[in-house]
Structures are given as C-alpha cells and as structure tokens.
Protein backbone atom coordinates (compact mmCIF):
# COMPACT_ATOMS: atom_id res chain seq x y z
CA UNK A 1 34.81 -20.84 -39.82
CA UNK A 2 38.49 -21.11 -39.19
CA UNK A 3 39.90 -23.92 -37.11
CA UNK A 4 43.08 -25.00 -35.65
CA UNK A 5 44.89 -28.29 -37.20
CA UNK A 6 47.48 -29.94 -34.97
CA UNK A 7 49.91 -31.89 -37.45
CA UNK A 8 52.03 -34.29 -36.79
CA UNK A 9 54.56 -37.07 -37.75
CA UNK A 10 52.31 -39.91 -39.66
CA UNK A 11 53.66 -43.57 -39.66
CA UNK A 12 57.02 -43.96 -40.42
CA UNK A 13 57.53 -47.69 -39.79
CA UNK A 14 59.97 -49.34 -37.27
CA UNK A 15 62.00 -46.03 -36.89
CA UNK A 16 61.61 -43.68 -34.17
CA UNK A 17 63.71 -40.77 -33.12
CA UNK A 18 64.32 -39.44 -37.41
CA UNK A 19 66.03 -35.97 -37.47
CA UNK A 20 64.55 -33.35 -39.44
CA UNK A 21 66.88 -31.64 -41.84
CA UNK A 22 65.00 -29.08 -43.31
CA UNK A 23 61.99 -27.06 -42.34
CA UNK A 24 60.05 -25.54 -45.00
CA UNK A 25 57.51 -23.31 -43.70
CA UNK A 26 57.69 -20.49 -41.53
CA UNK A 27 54.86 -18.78 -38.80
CA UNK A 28 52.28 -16.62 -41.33
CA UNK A 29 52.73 -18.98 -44.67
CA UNK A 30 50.12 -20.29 -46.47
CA UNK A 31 49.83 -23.76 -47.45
CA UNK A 32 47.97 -26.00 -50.10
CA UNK A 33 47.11 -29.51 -49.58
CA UNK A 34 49.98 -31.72 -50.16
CA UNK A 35 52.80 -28.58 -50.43
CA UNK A 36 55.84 -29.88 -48.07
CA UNK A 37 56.45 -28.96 -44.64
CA UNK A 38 59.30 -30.32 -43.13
CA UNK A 39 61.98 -33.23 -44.35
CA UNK A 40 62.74 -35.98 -42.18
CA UNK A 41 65.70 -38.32 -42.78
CA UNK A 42 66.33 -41.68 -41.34
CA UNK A 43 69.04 -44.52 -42.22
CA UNK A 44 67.12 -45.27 -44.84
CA UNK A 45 65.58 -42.77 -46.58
CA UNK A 46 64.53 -39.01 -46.89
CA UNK A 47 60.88 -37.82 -47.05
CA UNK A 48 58.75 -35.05 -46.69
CA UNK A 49 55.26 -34.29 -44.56
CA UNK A 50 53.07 -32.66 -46.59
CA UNK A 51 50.31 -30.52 -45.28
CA UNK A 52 46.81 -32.67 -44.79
CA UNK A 53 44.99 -29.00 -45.60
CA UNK A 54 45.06 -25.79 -47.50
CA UNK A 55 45.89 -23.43 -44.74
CA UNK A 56 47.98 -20.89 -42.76
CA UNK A 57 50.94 -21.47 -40.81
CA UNK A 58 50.32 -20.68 -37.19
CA UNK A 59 53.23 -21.94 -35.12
CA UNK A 60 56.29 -24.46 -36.06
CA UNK A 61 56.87 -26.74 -33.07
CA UNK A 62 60.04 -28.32 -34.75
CA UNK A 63 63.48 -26.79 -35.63
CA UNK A 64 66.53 -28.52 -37.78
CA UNK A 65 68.17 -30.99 -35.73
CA UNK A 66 65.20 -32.06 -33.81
CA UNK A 67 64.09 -35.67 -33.57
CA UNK A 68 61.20 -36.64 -33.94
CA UNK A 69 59.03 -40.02 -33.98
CA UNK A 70 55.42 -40.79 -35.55
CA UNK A 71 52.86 -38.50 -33.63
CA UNK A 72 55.22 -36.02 -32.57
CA UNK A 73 53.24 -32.64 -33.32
CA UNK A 74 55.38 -30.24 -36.06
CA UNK A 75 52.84 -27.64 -36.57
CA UNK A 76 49.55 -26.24 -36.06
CA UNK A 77 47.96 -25.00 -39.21
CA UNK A 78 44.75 -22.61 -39.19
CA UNK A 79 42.90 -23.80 -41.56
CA UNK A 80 39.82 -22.75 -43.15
CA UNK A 81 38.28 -25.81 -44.18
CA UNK A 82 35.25 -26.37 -41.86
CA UNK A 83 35.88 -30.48 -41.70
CA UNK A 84 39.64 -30.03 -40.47
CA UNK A 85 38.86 -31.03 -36.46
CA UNK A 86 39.65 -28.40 -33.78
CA UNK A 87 42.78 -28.98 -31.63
CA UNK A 88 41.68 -31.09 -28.72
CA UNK A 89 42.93 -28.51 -26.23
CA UNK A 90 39.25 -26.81 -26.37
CA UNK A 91 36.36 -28.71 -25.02
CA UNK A 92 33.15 -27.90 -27.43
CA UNK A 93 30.29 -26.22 -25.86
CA UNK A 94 27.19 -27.98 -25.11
CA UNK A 95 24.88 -28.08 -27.58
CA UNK A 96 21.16 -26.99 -27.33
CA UNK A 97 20.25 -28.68 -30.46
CA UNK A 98 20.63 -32.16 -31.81
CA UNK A 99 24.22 -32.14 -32.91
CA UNK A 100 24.69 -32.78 -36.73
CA UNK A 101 26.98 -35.40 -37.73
CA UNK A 102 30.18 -35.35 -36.58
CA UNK A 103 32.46 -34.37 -39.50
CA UNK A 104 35.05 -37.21 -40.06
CA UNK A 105 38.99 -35.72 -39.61
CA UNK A 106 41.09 -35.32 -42.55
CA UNK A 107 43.50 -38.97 -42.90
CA UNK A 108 46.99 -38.44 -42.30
CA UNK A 109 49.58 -37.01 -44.33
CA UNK A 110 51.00 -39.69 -46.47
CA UNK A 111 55.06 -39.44 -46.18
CA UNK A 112 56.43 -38.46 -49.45
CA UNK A 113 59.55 -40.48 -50.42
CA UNK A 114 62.50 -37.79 -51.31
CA UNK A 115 65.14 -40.50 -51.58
CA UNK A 116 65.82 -44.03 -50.48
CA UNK A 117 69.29 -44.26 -48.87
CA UNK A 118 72.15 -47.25 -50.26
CA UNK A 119 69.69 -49.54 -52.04
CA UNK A 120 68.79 -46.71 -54.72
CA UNK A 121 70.24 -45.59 -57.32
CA UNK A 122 69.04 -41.87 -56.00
CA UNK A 123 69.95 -41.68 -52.58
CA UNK A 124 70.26 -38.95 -49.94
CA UNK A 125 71.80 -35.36 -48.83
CA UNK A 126 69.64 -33.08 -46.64
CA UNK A 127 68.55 -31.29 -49.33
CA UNK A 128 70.22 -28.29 -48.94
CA UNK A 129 73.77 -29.13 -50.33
CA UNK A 130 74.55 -27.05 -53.16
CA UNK A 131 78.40 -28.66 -53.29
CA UNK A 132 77.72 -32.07 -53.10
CA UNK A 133 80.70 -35.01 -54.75
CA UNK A 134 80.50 -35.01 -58.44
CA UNK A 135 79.08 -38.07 -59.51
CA UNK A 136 81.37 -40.68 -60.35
CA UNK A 137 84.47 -38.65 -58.68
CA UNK A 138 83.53 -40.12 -55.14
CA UNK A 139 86.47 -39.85 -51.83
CA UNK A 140 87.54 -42.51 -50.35
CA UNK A 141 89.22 -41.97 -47.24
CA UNK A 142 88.89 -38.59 -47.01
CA UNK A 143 91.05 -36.91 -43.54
CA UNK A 144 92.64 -33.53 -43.35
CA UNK A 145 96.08 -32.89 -42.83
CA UNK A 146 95.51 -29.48 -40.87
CA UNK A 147 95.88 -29.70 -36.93
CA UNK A 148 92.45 -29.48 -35.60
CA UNK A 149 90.70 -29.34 -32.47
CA UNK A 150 90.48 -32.30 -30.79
CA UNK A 151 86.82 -32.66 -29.63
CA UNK A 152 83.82 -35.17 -29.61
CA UNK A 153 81.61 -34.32 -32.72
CA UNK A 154 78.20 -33.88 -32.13
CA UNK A 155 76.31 -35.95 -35.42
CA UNK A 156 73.52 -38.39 -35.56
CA UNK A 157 74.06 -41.77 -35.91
CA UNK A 158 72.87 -41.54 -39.42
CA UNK A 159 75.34 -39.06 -40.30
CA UNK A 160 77.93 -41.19 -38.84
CA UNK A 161 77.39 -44.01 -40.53
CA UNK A 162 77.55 -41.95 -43.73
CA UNK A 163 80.54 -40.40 -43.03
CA UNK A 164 82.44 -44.03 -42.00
CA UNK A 165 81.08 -44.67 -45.27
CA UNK A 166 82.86 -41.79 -46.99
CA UNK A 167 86.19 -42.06 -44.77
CA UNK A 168 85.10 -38.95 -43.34
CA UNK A 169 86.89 -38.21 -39.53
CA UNK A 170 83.63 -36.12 -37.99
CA UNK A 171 86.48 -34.71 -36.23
CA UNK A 172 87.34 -31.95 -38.79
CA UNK A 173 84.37 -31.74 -39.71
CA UNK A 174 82.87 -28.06 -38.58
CA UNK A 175 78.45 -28.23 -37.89
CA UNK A 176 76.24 -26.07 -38.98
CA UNK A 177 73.86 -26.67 -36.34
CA UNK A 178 73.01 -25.72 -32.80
CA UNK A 179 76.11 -26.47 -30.65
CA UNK A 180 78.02 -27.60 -33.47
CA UNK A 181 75.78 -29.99 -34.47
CA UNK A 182 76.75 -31.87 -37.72
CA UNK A 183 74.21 -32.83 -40.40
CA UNK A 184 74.99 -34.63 -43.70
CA UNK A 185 75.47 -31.87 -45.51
CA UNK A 186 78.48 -30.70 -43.39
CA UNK A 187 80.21 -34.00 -44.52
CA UNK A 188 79.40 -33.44 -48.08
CA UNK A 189 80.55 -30.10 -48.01
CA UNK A 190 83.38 -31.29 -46.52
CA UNK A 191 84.11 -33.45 -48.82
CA UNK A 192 83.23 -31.30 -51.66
CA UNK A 193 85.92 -29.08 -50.21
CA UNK A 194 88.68 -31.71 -50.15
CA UNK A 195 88.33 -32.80 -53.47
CA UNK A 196 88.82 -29.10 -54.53
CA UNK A 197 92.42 -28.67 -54.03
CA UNK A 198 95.57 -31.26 -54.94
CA UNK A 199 96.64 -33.75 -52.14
CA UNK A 200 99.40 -35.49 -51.21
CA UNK A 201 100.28 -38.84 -52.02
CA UNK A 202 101.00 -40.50 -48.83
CA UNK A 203 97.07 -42.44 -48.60
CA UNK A 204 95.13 -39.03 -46.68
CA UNK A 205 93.33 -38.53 -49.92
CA UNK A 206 92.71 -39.62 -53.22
CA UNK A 207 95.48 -37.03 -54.35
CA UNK A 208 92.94 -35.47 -57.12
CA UNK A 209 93.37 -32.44 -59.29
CA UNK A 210 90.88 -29.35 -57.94
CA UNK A 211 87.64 -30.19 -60.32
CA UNK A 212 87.83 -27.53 -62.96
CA UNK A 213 86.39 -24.28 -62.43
CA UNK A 214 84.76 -22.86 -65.89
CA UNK A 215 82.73 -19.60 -66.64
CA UNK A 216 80.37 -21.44 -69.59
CA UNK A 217 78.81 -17.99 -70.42
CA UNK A 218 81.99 -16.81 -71.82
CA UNK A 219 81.83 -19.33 -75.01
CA UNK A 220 77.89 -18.79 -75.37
CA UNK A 221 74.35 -18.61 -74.46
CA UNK A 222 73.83 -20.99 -71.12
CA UNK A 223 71.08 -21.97 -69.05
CA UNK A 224 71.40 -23.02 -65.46
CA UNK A 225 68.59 -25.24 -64.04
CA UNK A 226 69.27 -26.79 -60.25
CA UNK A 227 68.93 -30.57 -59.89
CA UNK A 228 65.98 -32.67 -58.62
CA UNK A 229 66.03 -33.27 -55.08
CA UNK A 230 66.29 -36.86 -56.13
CA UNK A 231 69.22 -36.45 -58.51
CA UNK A 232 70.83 -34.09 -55.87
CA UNK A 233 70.99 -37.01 -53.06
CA UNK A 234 72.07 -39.51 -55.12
CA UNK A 235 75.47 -37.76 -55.75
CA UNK A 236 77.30 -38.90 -52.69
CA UNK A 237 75.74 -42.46 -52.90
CA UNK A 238 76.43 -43.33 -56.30
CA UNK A 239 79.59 -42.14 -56.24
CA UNK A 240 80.74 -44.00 -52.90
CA UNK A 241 79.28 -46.67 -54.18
CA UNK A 242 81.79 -46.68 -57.19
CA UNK A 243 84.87 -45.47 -55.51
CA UNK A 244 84.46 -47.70 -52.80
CA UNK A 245 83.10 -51.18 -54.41
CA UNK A 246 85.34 -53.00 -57.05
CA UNK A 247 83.10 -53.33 -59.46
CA UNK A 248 83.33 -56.40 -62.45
CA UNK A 249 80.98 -55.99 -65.14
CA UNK A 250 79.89 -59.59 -67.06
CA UNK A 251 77.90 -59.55 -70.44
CA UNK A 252 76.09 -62.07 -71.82
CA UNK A 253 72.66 -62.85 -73.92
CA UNK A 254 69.71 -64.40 -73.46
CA UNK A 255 68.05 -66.07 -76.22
CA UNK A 256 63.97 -65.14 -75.43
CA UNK A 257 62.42 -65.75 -78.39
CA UNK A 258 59.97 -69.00 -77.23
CA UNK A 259 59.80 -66.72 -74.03
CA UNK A 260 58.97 -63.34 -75.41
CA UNK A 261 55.79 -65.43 -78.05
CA UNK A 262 54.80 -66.99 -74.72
CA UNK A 263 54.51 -63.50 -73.26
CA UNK A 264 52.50 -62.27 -76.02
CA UNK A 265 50.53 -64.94 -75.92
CA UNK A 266 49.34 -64.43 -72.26
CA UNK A 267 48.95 -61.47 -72.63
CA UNK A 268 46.50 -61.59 -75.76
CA UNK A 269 44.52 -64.08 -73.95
CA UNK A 270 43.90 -62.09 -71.45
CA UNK A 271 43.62 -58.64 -73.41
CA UNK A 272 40.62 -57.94 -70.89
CA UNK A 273 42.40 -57.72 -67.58
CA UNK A 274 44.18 -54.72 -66.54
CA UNK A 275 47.44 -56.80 -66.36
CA UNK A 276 49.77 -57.00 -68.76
CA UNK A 277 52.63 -59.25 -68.22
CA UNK A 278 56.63 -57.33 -68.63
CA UNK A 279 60.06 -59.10 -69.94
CA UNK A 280 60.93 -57.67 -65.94
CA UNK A 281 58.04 -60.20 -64.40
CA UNK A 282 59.91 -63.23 -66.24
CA UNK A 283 63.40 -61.92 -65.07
CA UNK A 284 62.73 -61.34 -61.55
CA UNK A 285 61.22 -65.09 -61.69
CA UNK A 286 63.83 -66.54 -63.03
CA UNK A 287 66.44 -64.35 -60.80
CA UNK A 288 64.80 -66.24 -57.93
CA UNK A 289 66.20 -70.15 -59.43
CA UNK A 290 69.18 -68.72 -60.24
CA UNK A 291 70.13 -66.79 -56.78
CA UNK A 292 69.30 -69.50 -54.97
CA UNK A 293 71.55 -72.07 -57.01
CA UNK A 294 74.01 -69.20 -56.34
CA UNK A 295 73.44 -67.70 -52.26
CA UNK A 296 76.41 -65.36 -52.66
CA UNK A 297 74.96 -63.06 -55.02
CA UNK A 298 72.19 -62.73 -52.56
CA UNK A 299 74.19 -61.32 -49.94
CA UNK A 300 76.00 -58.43 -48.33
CA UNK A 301 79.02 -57.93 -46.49
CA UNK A 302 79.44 -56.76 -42.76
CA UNK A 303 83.19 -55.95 -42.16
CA UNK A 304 84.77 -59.65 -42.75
CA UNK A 305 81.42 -61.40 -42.56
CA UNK A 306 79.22 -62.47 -45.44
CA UNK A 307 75.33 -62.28 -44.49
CA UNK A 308 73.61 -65.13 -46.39
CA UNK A 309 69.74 -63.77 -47.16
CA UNK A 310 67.52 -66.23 -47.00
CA UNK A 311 64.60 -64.51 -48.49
CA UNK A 312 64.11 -62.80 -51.73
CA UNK A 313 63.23 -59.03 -51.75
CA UNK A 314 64.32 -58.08 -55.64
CA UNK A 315 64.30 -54.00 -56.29
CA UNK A 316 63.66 -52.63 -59.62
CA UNK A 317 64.76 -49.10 -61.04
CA UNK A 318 62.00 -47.09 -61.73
CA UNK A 319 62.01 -44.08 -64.12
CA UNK A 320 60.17 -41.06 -62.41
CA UNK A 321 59.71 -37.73 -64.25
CA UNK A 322 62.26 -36.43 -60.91
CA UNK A 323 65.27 -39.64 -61.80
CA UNK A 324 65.48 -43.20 -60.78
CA UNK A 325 64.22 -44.89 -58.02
CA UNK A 326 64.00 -48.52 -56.52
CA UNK A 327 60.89 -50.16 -55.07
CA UNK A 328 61.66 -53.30 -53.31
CA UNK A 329 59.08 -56.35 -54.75
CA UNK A 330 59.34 -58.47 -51.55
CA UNK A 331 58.87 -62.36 -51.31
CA UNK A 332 59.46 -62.34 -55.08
CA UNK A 333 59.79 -66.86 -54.65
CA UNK A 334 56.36 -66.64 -53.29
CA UNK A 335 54.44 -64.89 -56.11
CA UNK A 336 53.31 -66.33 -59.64
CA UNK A 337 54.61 -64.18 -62.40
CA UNK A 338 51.17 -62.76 -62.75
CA UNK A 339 50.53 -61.07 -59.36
CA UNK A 340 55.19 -60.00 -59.79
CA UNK A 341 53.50 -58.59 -62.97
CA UNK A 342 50.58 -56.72 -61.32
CA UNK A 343 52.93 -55.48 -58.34
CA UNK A 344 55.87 -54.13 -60.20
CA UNK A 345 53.10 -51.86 -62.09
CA UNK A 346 51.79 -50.62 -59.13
CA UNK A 347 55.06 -50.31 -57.37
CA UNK A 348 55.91 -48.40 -60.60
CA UNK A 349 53.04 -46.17 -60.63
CA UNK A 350 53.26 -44.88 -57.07
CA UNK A 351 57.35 -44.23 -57.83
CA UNK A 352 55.93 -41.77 -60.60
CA UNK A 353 53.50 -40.57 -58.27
CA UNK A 354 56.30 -39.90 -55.92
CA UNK A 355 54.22 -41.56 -53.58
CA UNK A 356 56.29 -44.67 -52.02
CA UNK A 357 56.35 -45.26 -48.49
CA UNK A 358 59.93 -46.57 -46.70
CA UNK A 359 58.89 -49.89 -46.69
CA UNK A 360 58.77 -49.86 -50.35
CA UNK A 361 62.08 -48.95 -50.18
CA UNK A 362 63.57 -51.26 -47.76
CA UNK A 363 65.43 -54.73 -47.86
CA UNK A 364 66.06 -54.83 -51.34
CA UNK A 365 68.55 -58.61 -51.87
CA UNK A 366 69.44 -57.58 -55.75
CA UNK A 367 68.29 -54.75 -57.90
CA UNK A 368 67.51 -55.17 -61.73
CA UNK A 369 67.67 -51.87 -64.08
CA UNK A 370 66.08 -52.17 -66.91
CA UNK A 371 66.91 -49.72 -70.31
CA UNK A 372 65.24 -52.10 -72.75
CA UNK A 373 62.13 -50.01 -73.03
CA UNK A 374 64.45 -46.91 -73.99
CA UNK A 375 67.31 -48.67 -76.26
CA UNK A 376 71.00 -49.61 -75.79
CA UNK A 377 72.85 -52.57 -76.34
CA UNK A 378 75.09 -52.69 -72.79
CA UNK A 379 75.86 -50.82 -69.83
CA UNK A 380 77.64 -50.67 -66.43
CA UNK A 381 75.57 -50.90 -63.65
CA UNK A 382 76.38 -49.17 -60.03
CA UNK A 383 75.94 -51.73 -57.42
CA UNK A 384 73.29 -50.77 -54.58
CA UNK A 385 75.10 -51.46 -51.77
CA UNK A 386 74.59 -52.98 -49.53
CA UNK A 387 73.71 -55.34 -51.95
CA UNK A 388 76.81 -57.16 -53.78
CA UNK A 389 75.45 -57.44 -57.49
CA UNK A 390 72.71 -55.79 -60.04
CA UNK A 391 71.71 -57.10 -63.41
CA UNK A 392 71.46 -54.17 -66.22
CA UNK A 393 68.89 -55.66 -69.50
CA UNK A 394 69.06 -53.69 -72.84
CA UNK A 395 66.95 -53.54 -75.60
CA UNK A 396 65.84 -57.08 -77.56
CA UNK A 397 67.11 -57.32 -81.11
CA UNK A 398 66.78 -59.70 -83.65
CA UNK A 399 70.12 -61.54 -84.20
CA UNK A 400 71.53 -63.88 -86.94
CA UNK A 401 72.18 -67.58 -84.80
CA UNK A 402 73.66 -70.32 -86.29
CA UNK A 403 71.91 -73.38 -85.69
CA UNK A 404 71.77 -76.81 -87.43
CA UNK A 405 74.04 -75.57 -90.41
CA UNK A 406 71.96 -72.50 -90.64
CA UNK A 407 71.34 -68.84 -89.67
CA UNK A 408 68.28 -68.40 -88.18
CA UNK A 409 66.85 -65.34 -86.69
CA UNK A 410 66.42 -65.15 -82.81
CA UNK A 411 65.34 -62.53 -79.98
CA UNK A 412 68.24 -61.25 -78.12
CA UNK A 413 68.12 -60.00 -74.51
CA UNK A 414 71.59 -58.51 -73.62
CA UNK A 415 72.12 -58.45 -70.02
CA UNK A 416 74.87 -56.68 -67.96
CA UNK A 417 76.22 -57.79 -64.47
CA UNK A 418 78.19 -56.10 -62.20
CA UNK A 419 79.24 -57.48 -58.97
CA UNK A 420 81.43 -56.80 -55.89
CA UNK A 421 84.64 -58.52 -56.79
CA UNK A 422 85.32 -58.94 -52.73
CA UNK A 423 82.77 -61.36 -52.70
CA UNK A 424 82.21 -62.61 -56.00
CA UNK A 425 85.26 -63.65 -58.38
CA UNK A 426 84.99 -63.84 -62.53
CA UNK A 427 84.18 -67.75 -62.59
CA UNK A 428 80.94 -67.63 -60.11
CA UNK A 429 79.42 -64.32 -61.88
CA UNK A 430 80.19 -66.25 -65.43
CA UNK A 431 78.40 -69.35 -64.13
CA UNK A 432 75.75 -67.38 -62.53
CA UNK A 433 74.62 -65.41 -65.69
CA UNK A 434 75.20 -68.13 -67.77
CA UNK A 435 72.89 -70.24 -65.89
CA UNK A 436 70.48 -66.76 -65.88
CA UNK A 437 70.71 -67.08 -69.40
CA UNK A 438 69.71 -70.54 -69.73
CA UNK A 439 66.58 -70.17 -67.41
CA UNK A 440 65.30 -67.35 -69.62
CA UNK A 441 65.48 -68.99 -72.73
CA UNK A 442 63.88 -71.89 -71.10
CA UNK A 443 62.04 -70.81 -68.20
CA UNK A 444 61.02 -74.48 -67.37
CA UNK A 445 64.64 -74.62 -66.11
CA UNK A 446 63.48 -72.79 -62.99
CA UNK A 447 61.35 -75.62 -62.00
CA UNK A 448 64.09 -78.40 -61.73
C-alpha cells in the first residue's frame, strides 16, 4: 500500500531561517533512502536532506532562494514502504477490529555535512559553481571599474558576509535568482570573471594576468573528472584565506621518543579495548598547556579587536575518501587523553562516513593537520580563519642527536606553524612552539 510522506527540515541547531541553494529532485523522481534532496547553507556550513524513504517524488514545496528553518515541510514523497506514516491531513477510519500495533515512523533525516564554512579546510560554494577562484590565486578587493546601476542588492546575509570577505561590492554583482536575488555563486562567478582579464594598477584589483586558457587534448590523451563537492567549496575559502591572512610559517621538532614508548606501552596494555591511543591525542593535550601559557594563539580578530577564547574547542583535519574536513573536539582541557583518544576516532569515522552534524563543525579555537600517517618532512599550513594559527605534524623519523659527547638516535616529530602575523609576531610563535616542543618531549611539563 502506498502512502504519503511529508518531509521536512530535521534539526539544524541554533540556526533558523538557512537558504536553500540547490534543489535536487523534481515532481515524478524516484528516490532511494538516503539519495539527496535539497542543499541548505547557513553561515556555517552546507548540507544536504536526504530522503528518510525509497520513494517517488510527489510535490516540492521549496524553490532556490527559499528559507527555511527545522520542520519546515520540503516535500511530500509517496512512498511505498507500508511503515512510512500517512500525512496527518487524513483522519484514519474507524476500525472494526482490534487495531494492530501502531507501526513506529521512520526517524528523521540525518543532515549530511557538504562543507563546513571558515574553520575547514573544505569550505563552501552552492554547489553549482563551475568557475569558482583557483585555489591559491584568491581576490582581494575585488570592485569593477564599469559604471553600474546603482541599486540595493538583494543577497542573504550569508552571502554578504562572504562577499565583505572577498572585497566583493554586491553592487555589480548581477543575481541569478528571483528578483535579482544573489546567491554565492554569483559572487564567485564574479570573481572568477575578474580575475580573467588584466587590471589596472591603481588598488581596484589585484592587477593579475587572465589565468591561462589551454586545450590539453591537443598534446595528448586527457581525462576530465569534476571535483568533489567538498573540494569544489573549499576553493574560495582556502584561497581567501591565503590572499587575505599574512601568513608566517615556524618549524621546529619535537623530540618524542620517551613519549611515543609510553604510547606503545598503553596501548599494549590495553590491547583488549577498542581504543587505541594516536600521536594526535598527546598533541591536542599538550596544545591545551601550551595555548593557555600563550591566550593569543587562541584567538580571533573582529575588525581592531582581539577576542580572547576562554575555552578550548581544538579541530582536527580529517581525510575523507571526498577531501579534508575538520571536526571540532570540544572542551579538549576537560578530557583525559584516553576519552580525546576515543573521540577523535569517532569524530574521524563519522567525517568518512560523511555523516557530521554542524555542531561538529562549529567553534573550532585552533586546528591541527596531521600528514604523519602519509609521510613528509614539512609543510605550510592555511590558517582556518577565523582562527589565527594551525599546527601542521609530519612524519616521525629517527634522527642522529648529539648528547653527552655522543650521537644517539632519537624520534623526531617535525611540526609546522603558521600564524596570522597581525596578531602574532616571529618571537611569540618561536616561544610558543618551542615551549610545544618541550611539553611533548616531556609531557609532565603540562602539569606545572
């Protein structure tokens, strides 16, 4: 028997009023469980509503540039699944016979994270940008020149933001949507546009070469494959990010070999449990000591104000088979380095899964990405903003050390920081990954 689903907008936190960029069904499809349905898009991130049942599409109640909060209804979805629950609008007949048991509704749709928004390394477009910034060729105070219209522009606040964040004047920027309406992918076309032909040098643009076109199939066989929606939203982040942030990379290294046999030991005496104690779990301890010795690296700048945080919400990059993303390990002073251990897996897992929520995603202080697992001895880090710093850690290597008139071998960590040279000059980010340094190879440090 065929029944009538009414889906709507599961929780989505604190935010209310999220606009929906792209709408991905149409009246007559069919749908499996879990195949997307629409994209929402807040400050913070972008996800996707999947379907909660295998189905057919009867009516779409949304359209692209609507707003919409948790519970608002997006679709109804005729389904032919004989536990989905019949739309509310028809009262059941009375019964002649003792009912059977009431069949218990399908859960909600969990909200599948697309991208997180600053504090990722893969953050957000709408999706549907196929001329988004190159990555690491970023604008930075994009205008036009051209007269245009003078006229209020008609954007969200979220696309505002992002184009202040961008230099982007909304003014000359033409919508795609209903009345004009402008969505983020208008700005990064925009952009994408600008950065396409030479500009003058009087501070309008960045006064950049067109980006070279090339016909690749001319020299030889090519293949063209499109990006991950994750890969494709992080373009305009990561490069703002490194056009607009002066960033100062430190190296130093950590000496972890008493550390590193201490791991190994824990974890061998406990080669039962189902935890298994990470290099990470020691360095997100130890980042706790050192940030608060040093509050500025936990901070982030608001125009000419510095906000001080005085909690510790650490975010780690997580490899995912679709790019990088960063789960936020809150109240990171308040756990042991067992249960840090235990969450960062399971943070880790549900990246993979694609399956993080926003407020996995949220009020990250100071991301760590790790390549040691991979290999490399050193690398640059982007900075998350609005965070001000992130450590990069390579691979360990044994290293020749001379000590006591002697070579001996140690284990190396090399670590990478790069900060926001507005807030942080050479002498702090020295002292504070020196003193990182010292904590790790004596993690006893973090207790005085």
């Amino acid at each position: 028997m065929e029944t009538v689903l009414e889906v709507k907008v599961p929780d989505i936190g604190e935010f209310k009023d999220v606009d929906v960029i792209e709408v991905m069904v149409k009246p007559g499809d069919t749908v499996g469980i879990d195949d997307p349905l629409i994209a929402i898009e807040s400050e913070k991130a972008t996800m996707e509503v999947p379907a909660p049942l295998g189905g057919v599409i009867k009516d779409i109640k949304v359209k692209l540039g609507d707003k919409v909060s948790e519970g608002s209804l997006i679709l109804t979805l005729e389904a032919a699944d004989a536990a989905a629950p019949v739309s509310a609008a028809s009262p059941a007949p009375a019964a002649k016979a003792a009912p059977a048991a009431e069949p218990k509704p399908p859960s909600a749709p969990a909200l599948r994270l697309v991208a997180a928004a600053p504090a990722s390394p893969a953050n957000g477009d709408s999706g549907t940008a196929p001329n988004s910034p190159a990555r690491g060729a970023a604008p930075a105070g994009v205008s036009r020149d051209d007269a245009a219209p003078v006229h209020k522009p008609h954007a969200s606040p979220s696309v505002r933001k992002f184009a202040r964040e961008l230099g982007v004047d909304l003014v000359h920027v033409k919508g795609s949507g209903q009345s004009g309406r402008i969505f983020r992918v208008d700005v990064q076309k925009f952009v994408s546009a600008e950065m396409s032909r030479p500009q003058g040098s009087g501070g309008a643009g960045l006064d950049l070469l067109p980006w070279p076109k090339v016909d690749f199939a001319k020299f030889g066989a090519i293949e063209s494959q499109p990006l991950s929606r994750i890969r494709k939203f992080s373009k305009a982040n990561l490069a703002r990010n490194w056009v607009m942030i002066p960033h100062v990379t430190q190296f130093d290294e950590a000496d972890v070999t008493e550390l590193e046999a201490f791991r190994l030991q824990v974890n061998q005496s406990n080669a039962k449990s189902d935890i298994k104690v990470t290099m990470l779990a020691f360095i997100l301890k130890a980042l706790v000591a050192v940030l608060t010795e040093f509050p500025e690296f936990n901070s982030s700048l608001d125009g000419d104000n510095l906000i001080l945080k005085k909690y510790f919400h650490l975010g780690f990059a997580a490899d995912t088979p679709n790019g990088l993303v960063v789960p936020v390990l809150r109240d990171v002073d308040k756990k042991g380095v067992m249960e840090i251990a235990r969450a960062t897996a399971e943070l880790a897992a549900t990246a993979r899964e694609g399956k993080l929520k926003m407020t996995d995603i949220q009020g990250g202080c100071f991301t760590v990405s790790s390549l040691g697992g991979i290999g490399g001895t050193a690398f640059t880090p982007i900075i998350n903003a609005p965070e001000v710093a992130i450590l990069g850690v390579s691979r360990l290597a044994h290293k020749p050390v001379y000590r006591d008139g002697a070579f001996v071998p140690r284990l190396i960590l090399p670590l990478s920081l790069s900060y926001d040279h507005r807030v942080i000059d050479g002498a702090m980010a020295a002292r504070f990954i020196t003193r990182l340094s010292a904590v790790l190879s004596d993690l006893r440090r973090a207790l005085l």
